[in-house]
Protein backbone atom coordinates (compact mmCIF):
# COMPACT_ATOMS: atom_id res chain seq x y z
CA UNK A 1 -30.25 -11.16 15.97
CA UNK A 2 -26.72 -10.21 14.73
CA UNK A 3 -23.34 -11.63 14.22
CA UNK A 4 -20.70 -11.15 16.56
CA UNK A 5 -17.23 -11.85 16.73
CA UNK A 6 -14.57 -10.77 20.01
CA UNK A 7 -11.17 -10.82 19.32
CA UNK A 8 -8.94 -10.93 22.45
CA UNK A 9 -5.10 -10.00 22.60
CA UNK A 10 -4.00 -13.45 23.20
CA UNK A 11 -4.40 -14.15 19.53
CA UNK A 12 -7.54 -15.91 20.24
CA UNK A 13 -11.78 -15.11 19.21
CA UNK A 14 -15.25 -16.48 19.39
CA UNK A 15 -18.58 -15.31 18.84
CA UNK A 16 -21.96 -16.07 17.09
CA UNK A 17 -23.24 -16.40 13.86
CA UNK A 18 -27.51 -15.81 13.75
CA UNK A 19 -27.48 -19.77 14.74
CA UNK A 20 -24.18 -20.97 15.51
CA UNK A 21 -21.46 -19.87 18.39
CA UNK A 22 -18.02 -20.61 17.70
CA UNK A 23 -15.04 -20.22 20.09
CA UNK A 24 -11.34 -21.22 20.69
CA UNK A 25 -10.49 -19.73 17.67
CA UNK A 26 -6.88 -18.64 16.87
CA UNK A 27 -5.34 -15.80 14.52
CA UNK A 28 -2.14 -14.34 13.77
CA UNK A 29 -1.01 -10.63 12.88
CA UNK A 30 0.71 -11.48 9.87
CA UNK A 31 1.77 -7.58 8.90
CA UNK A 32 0.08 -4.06 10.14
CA UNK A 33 -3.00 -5.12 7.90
CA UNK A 34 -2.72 -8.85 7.28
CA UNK A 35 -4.45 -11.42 9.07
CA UNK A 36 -4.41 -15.43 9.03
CA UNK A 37 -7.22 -16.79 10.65
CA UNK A 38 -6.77 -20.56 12.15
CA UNK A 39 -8.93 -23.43 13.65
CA UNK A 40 -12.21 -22.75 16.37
CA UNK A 41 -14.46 -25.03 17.43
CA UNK A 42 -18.68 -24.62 16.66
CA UNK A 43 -21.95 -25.44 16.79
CA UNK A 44 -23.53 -27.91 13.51
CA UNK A 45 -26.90 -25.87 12.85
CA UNK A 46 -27.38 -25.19 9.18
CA UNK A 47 -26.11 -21.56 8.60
CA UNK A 48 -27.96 -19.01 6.10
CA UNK A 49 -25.95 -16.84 4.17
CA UNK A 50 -24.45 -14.36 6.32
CA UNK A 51 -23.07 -17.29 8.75
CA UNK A 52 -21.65 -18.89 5.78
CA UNK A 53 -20.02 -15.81 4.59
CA UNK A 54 -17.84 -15.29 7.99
CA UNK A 55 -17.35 -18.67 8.45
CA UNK A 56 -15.95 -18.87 4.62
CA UNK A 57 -13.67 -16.08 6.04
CA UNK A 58 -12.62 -17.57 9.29
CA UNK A 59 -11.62 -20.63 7.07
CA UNK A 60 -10.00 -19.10 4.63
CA UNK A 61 -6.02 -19.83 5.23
CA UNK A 62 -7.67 -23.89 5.23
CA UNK A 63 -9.47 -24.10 2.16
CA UNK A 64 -6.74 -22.47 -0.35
CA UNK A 65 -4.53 -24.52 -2.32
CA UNK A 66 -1.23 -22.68 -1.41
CA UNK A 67 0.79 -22.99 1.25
CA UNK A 68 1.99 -20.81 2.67
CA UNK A 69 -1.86 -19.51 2.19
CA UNK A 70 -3.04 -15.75 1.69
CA UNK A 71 -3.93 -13.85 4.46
CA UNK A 72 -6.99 -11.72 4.55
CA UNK A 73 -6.33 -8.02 4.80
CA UNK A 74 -8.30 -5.53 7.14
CA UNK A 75 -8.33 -1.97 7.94
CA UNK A 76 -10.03 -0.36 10.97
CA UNK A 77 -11.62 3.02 10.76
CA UNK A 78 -13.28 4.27 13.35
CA UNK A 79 -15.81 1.91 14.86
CA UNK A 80 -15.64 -0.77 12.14
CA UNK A 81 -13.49 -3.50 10.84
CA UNK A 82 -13.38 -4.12 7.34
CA UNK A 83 -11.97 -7.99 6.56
CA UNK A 84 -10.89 -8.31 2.65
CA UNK A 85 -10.86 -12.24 2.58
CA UNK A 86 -8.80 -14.38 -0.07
CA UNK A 87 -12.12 -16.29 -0.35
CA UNK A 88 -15.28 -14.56 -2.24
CA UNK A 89 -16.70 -13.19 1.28
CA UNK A 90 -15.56 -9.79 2.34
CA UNK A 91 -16.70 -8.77 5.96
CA UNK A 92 -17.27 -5.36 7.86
CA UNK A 93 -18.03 -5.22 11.37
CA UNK A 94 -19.39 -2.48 13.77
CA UNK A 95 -18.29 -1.91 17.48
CA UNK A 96 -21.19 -1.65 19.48
């Protein structure tokens, strides 16, 4: 089991936590290494700790106080995708 997230060009994503799947999400290029991430629709299982942690991240831009909010910042090197989030949760992703 794994999590997975596919981001398309449209500005949309889904994917899977280790017992959720979540899709028509939305997210904007803010600048060359900023990133808001906006609403998606899921699953209601009770997530462990790494599905809370992306899903903390994926919410991000709605659960800060400021408006306009933060966006997370990433880089990509190589096969992975690091996501620095606003929120306590940093991510980091592998192509497979």
């Amino acid at each position: 089991s794994y999590l997975s997230i596919t981001f398309t060009s449209d500005g949309t994503y889904f994917g899977n936590t280790l017992v959720n799947t979540f899709s028509e999400g939305t997210y904007q290029i803010i600048d060359s290494n900023k990133v808001n991430f906006s609403t998606f629709t899921m699953t209601k299982v009770n997530e462990d700790d790494f599905g809370r942690g992306l899903l903390t991240v994926l919410m991000s831009c709605g659960l800060q106080s400021v408006h306009p909010c933060k966006p997370s910042e990433y880089i990509i090197t190589g096969r992975r995708l690091y996501i620095k989030s606003a929120m306590r949760y940093d991510l980091v992703f592998e192509k497979m």
